[in-house]
Protein backbone atom coordinates (compact mmCIF):
# COMPACT_ATOMS: atom_id res chain seq x y z
CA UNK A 1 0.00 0.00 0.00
CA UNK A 2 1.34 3.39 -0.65
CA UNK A 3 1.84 5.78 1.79
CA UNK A 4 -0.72 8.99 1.98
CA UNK A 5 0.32 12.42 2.88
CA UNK A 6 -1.94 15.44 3.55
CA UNK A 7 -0.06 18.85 2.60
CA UNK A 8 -0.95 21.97 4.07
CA UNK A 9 -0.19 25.42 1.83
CA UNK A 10 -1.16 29.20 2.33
CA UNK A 11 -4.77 30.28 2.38
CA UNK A 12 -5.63 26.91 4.29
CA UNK A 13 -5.23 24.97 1.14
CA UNK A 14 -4.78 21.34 0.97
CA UNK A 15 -2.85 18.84 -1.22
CA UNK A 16 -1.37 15.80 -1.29
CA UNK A 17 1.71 13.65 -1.88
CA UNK A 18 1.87 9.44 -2.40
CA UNK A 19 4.25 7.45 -1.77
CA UNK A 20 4.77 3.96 -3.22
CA UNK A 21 5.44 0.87 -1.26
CA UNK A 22 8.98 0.59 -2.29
CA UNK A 23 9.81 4.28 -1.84
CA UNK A 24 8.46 4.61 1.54
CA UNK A 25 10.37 1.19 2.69
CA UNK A 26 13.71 2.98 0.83
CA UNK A 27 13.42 6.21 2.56
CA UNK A 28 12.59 4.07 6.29
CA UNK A 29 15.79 1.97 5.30
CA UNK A 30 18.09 4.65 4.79
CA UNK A 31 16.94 6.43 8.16
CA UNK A 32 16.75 3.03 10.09
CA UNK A 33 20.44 1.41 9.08
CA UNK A 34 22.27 3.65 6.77
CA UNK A 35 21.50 1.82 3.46
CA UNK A 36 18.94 0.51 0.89
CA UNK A 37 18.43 -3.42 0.88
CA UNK A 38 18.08 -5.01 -2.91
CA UNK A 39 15.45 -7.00 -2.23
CA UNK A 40 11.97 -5.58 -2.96
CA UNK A 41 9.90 -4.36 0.36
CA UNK A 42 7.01 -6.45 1.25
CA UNK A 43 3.24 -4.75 0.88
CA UNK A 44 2.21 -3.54 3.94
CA UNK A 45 -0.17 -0.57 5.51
CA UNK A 46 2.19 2.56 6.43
CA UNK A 47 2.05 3.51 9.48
CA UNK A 48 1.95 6.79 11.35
CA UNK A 49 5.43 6.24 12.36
CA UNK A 50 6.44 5.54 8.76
CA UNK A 51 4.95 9.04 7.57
CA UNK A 52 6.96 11.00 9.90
CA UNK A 53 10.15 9.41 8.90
CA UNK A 54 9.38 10.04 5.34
CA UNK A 55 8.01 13.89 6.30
CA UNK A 56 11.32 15.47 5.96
CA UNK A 57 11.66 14.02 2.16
CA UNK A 58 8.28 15.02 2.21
CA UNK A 59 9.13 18.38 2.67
CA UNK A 60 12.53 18.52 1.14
CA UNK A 61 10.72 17.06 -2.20
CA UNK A 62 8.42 20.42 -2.00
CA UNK A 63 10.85 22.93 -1.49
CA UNK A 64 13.04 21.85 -4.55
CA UNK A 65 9.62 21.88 -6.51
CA UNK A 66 8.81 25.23 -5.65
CA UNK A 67 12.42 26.57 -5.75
CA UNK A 68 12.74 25.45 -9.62
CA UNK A 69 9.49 26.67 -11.06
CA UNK A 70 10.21 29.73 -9.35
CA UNK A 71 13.65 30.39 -10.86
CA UNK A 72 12.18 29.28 -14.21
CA UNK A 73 9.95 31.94 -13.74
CA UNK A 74 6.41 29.32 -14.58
CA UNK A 75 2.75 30.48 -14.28
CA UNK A 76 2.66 27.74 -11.74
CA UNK A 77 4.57 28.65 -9.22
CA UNK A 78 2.38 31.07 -7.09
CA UNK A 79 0.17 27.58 -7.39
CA UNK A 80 2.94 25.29 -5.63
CA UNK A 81 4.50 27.55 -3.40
CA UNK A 82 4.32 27.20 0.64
CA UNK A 83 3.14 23.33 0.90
CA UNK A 84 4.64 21.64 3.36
CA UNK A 85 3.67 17.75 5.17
CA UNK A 86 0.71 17.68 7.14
CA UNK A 87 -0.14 14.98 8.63
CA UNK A 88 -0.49 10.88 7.16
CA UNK A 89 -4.09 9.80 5.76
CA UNK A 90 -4.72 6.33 7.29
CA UNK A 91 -7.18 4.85 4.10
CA UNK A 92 -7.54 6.26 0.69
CA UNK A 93 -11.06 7.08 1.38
CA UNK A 94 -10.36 9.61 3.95
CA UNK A 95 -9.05 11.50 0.66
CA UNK A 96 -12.39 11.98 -0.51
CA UNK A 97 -13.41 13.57 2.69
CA UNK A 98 -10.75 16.01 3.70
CA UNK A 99 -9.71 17.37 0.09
CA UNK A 100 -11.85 19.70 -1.64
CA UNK A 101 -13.63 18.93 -4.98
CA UNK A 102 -11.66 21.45 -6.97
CA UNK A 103 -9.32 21.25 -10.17
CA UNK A 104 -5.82 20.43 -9.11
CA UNK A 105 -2.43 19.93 -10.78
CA UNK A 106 -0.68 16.31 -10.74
CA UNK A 107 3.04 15.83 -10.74
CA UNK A 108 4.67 12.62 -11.35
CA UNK A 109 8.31 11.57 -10.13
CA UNK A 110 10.53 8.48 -10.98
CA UNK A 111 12.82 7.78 -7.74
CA UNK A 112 16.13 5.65 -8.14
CA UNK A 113 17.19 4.99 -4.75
CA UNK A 114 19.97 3.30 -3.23
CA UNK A 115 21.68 3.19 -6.50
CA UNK A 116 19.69 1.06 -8.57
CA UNK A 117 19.03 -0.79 -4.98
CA UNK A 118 14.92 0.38 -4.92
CA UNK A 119 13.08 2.09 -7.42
CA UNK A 120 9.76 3.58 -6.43
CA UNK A 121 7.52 6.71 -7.37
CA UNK A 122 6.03 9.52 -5.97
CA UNK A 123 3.17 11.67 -7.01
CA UNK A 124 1.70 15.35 -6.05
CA UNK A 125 -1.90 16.72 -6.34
CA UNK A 126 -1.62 20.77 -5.45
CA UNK A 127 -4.99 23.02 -6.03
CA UNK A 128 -4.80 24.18 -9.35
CA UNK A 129 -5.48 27.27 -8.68
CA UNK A 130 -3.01 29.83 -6.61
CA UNK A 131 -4.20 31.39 -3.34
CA UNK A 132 -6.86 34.32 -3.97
CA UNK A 133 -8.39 32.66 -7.10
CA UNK A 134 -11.90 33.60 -7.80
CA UNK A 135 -13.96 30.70 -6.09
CA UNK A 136 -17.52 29.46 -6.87
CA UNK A 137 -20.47 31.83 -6.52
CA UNK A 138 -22.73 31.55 -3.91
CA UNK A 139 -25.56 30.07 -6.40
CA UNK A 140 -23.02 27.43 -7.55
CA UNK A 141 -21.99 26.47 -4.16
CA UNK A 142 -25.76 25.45 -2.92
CA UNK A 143 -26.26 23.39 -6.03
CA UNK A 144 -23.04 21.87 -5.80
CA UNK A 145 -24.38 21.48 -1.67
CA UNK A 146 -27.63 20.21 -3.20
CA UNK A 147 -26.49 17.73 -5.34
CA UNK A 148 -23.82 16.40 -2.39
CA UNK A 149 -26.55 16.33 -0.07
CA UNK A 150 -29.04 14.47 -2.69
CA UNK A 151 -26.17 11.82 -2.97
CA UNK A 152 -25.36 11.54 0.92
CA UNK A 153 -29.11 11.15 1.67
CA UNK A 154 -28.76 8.31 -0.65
CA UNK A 155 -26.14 6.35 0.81
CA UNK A 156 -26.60 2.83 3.06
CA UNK A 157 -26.68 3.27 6.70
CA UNK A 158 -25.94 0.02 8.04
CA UNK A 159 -27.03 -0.12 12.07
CA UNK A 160 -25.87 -2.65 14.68
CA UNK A 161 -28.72 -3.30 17.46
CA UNK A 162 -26.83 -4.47 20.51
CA UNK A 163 -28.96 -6.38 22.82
CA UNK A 164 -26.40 -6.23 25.83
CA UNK A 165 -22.39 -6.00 26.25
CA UNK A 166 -20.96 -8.67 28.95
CA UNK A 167 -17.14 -8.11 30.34
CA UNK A 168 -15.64 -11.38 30.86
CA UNK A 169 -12.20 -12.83 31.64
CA UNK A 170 -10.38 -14.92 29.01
CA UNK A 171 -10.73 -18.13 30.49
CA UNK A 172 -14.83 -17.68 31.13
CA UNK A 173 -14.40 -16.78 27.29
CA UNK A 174 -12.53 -19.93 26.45
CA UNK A 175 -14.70 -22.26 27.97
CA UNK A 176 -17.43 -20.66 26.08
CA UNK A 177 -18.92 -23.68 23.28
CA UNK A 178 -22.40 -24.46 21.64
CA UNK A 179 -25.37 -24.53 24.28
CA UNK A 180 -23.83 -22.69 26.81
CA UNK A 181 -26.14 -20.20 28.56
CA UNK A 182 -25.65 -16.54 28.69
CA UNK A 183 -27.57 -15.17 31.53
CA UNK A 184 -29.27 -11.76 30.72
CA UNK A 185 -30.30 -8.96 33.23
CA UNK A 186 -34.05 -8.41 32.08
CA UNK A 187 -33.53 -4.75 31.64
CA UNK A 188 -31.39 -5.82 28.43
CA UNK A 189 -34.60 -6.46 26.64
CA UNK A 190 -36.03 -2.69 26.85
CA UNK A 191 -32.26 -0.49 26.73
CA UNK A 192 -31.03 -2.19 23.40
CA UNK A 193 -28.56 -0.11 21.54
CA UNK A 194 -28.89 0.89 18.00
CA UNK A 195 -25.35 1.51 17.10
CA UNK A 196 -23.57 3.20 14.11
CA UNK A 197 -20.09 1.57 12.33
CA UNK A 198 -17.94 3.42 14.70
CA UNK A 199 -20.04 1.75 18.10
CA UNK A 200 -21.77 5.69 18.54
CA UNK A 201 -25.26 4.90 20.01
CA UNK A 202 -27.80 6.72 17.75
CA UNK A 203 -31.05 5.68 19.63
CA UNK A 204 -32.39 3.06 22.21
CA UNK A 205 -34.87 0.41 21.56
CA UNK A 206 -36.93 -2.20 23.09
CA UNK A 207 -36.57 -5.75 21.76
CA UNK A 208 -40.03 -7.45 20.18
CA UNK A 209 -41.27 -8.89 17.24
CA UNK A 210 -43.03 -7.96 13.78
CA UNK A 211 -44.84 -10.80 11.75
CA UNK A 212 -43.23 -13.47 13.32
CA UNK A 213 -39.92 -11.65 12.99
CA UNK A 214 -38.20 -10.14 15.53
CA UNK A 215 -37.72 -5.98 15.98
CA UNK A 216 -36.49 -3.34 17.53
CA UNK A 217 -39.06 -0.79 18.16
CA UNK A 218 -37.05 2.34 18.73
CA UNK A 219 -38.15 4.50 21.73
CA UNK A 220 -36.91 8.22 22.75
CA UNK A 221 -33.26 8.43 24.02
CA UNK A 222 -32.70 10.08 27.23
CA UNK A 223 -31.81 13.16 25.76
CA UNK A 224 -34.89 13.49 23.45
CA UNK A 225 -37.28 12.31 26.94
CA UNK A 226 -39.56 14.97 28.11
CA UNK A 227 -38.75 17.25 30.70
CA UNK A 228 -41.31 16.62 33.44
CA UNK A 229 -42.29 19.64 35.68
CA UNK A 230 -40.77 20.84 38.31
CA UNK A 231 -42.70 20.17 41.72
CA UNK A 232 -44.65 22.97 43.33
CA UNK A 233 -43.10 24.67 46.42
CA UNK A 234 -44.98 25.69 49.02
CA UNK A 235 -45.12 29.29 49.90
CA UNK A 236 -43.41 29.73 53.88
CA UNK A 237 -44.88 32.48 55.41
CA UNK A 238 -42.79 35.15 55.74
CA UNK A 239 -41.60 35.95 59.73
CA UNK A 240 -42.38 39.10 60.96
CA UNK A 241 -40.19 41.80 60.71
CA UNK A 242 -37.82 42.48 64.04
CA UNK A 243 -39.69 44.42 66.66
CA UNK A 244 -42.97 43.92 65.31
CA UNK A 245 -45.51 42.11 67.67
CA UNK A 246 -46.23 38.65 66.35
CA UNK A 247 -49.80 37.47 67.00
CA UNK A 248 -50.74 35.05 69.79
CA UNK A 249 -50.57 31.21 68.46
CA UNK A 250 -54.11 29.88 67.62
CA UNK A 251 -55.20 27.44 70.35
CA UNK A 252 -58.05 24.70 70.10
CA UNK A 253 -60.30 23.94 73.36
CA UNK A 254 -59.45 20.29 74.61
CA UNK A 255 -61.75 17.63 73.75
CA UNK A 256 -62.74 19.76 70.39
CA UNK A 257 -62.74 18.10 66.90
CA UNK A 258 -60.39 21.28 66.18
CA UNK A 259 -58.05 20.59 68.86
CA UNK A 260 -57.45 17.00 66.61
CA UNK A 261 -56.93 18.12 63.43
CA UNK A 262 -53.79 19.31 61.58
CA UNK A 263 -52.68 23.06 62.08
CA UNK A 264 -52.96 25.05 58.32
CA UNK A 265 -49.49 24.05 56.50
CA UNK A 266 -50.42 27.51 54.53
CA UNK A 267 -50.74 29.86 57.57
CA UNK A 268 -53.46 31.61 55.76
CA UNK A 269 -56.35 31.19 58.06
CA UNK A 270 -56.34 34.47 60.76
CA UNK A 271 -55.91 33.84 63.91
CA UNK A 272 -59.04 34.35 66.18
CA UNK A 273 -58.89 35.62 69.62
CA UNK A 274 -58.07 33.77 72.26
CA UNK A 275 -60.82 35.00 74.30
CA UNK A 276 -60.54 35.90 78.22
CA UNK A 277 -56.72 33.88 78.80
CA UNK A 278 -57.32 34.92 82.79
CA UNK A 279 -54.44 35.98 84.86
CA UNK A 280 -50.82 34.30 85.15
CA UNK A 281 -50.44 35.52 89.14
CA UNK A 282 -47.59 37.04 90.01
CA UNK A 283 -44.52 36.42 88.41
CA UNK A 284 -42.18 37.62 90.86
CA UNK A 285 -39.24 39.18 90.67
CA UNK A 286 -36.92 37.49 87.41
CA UNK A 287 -33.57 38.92 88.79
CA UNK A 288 -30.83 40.50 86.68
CA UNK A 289 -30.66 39.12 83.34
CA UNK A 290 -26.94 40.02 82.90
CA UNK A 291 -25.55 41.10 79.49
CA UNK A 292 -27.96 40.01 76.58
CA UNK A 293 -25.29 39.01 74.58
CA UNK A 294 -24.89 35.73 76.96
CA UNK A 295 -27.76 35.46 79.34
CA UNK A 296 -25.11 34.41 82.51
CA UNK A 297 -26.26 34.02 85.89
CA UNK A 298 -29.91 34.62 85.96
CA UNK A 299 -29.73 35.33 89.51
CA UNK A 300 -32.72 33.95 91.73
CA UNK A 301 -35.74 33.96 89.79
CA UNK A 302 -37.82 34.27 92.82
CA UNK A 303 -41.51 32.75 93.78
CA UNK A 304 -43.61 32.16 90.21
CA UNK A 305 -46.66 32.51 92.04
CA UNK A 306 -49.97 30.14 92.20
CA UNK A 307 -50.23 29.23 88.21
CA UNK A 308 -52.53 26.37 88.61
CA UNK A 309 -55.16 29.18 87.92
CA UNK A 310 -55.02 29.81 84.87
CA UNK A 311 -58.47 31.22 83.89
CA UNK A 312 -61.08 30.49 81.42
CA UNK A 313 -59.53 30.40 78.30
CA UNK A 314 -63.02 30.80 76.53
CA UNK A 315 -64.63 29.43 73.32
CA UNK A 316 -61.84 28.83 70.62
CA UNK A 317 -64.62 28.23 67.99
CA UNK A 318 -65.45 29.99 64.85
C-alpha cells in the first residue's frame, strides 16, 4: 500500500503527496540502518510512524519543486509555493473527505534509490489554482451542496442493534462452546442499543417482534425524553419583621374536633382571639438578666406565684 500524505499550503489549502510501497520502505531503510536493501519491500499498511520518517523528504521534495518553477519563472509557481507535510491519511477514502472537490495539478516523479538498490515513485496533487483565485459563486456552491446532499441522503446506513455487552475474563471466554447459557439482566430487553459503524449509540430500543420476525421498536433516548415539571413549592410564610408584635398562636379547646386536626401548612387562616386567657399571678421578681449578649447568671428567679389558675380560656370556635 502506498503511503498517503496530507499537505498543508497558504490560504488553508490542501494537497497531497503518495508514496509507493517501495519508496516509503527505501526512505525508512536509509533512516533506520544507513542503506537501501536489494530485495523488494514487502506490501504492507504505512504507518503513522512511517509518515513521519518520510516527512522530511516530504518536505525537502516540496521545497526543490517550488524553488525550480520559481527560478524558471512558470505560471505555476504562485500555485505550488508554501506546501509543506501535514499529517499521514490512514485509508484512501479519507481522501475523498478532507480534500476539496476542486481542479488540481498532478506531478509525477521516478525515484532511483539506493543506486539502482529500490526504485519507487512519488506523485503530487496541489490546487490548481493559486491562493486568492476567484472561487464558486454563492448560487453554484448550494447546487453543488444540493447535489452532495441528494447523494449523501442516498447512501446505506448500516445499524448494529446491541442487545447487551458482557465483560468477561479470558478463560470464562474460552470455555465458552455451543449450548452454553448466557444469563441476561431483564432490563437488556427494553435499553437495546442501535449503534452506528464506529459503536456511537444513535437511539435506544426495546426488543419485540413484527410478523413473526423479531424488531427493535425504537423508543426516545434520554436526551430526546420529556422534561417533566418541576414540583410545586410551598409558599413559607414570611416571619415578621424584628420588633414587630407577632400574634398570639391559635389554640383549640381540649376535647374539640379542632383541637385533633392538623394546624394550616399555609398559615393563611387568621388567627381568632383567644378569648378571656385569665391571669398568670404574680410572676415575681426574674432577677438580673446580665448582658444580653450571653444570658449568665440569671440570679434567683424568685416565687412564680400560684399558676394552677389559669383562667377560662373561653370558646376557641369559629
Amino acid at each position: 500500500m502506498s503511503l498517503l500524505a496530507l499537505v498543508e499550503g497558504p490560504g488553508a489549502r490542501f494537497g497531497l503527496v503518495v508514496l509507493d510501497a517501495q519508496a516509503m520502505a527505501a526512505l525508512i531503510e536509509m533512516q533506520t540502518t544507513g542503506r537501501v536493501a536489494h530485495r523488494p519491500a514487502e506490501p504492507r499498511a504505512p504507518t503513522r510512524t512511517d509518515a513521519i520518517i518520510c516527512a522530511d523528504f516530504i518536505d525537502r521534495v516540496l521545497e526543490l519543486l517550488e524553488q525550480r518553477v520559481t527560478e524558471a519563472e512558470l505560471d505555476v509557481a504562485p500555485a505550488v509555493a508554501g506546501f509543506r507535510y501535514g499529517l499521514a491519511l490512514a485509508e484512501p477514502r479519507a481522501v475523498v473527505m478532507t480534500l476539496e472537490d476542486i481542479a488540481y495539478r498532478a506531478f509525477r516523479f521516478e525515484l532511483d534509490l539506493g543506486r539502482g538498490a529500490k526504485s519507487g515513485a512519488m506523485q503530487i496533487l496541489l490546487p490548481y489554482e493559486p491562493p486568492g483565485a476567484r472561487r464558486a459563486g454563492a448560487a453554484e456552491a448550494e447546487a453543488f451542496a444540493e447535489a452532495m446532499r441528494a447523494q449523501v441522503l442516498e447512501t446505506q446506513a448500516n445499524l448494529t442493534a446491541t442487545l447487551f455487552r458482557r465483560r468477561m475474563t479470558l478463560a470464562d471466554l474460552v470455555r465458552l462452546e455451543v449450548g452454553s447459557t448466557l444469563v441476561l439482566p431483564r432490563e437488556a430487553l427494553e435499553r437495546i442499543s442501535v449503534e452506528a459503524m464506529d459503536g456511537t449509540v444513535v437511539a435506544h430500543g426495546r426488543l419485540g417482534q413484527a410478523n413473526g420476525c423479531r424488531a427493535v421498536r425504537l423508543t426516545l433516548g434520554k436526551a430526546a425524553r420529556p422534561m417533566e415539571p418541576a414540583p410545586t413549592q410551598t409558599r413559607r410564610p414570611q416571619a415578621a419583621p424584628l420588633g414587630a408584635a407577632s400574634a398570639p398562636p391559635r389554640l383549640a379547646a381540649p376535647g374539640t374536633a379542632e383541637s385533633r386536626a392538623a394546624p394550616d401548612p399555609g398559615g393563611s387562616a387568621e388567627l381568632e382571639s383567644l378569648g378571656d386567657r385569665g391571669t398568670l399571678g404574680d410572676l415575681g421578681d426574674l432577677g438580673a438578666l446580665g448582658d444580653g449578649g450571653g444570658l449568665g447568671d440569671l440570679g434567683d428567679l424568685g416565687d412564680l406565684g400560684d399558676l394552677s389558675n389559669l383562667g377560662d380560656l373561653g370558646s376557641i370556635s369559629e
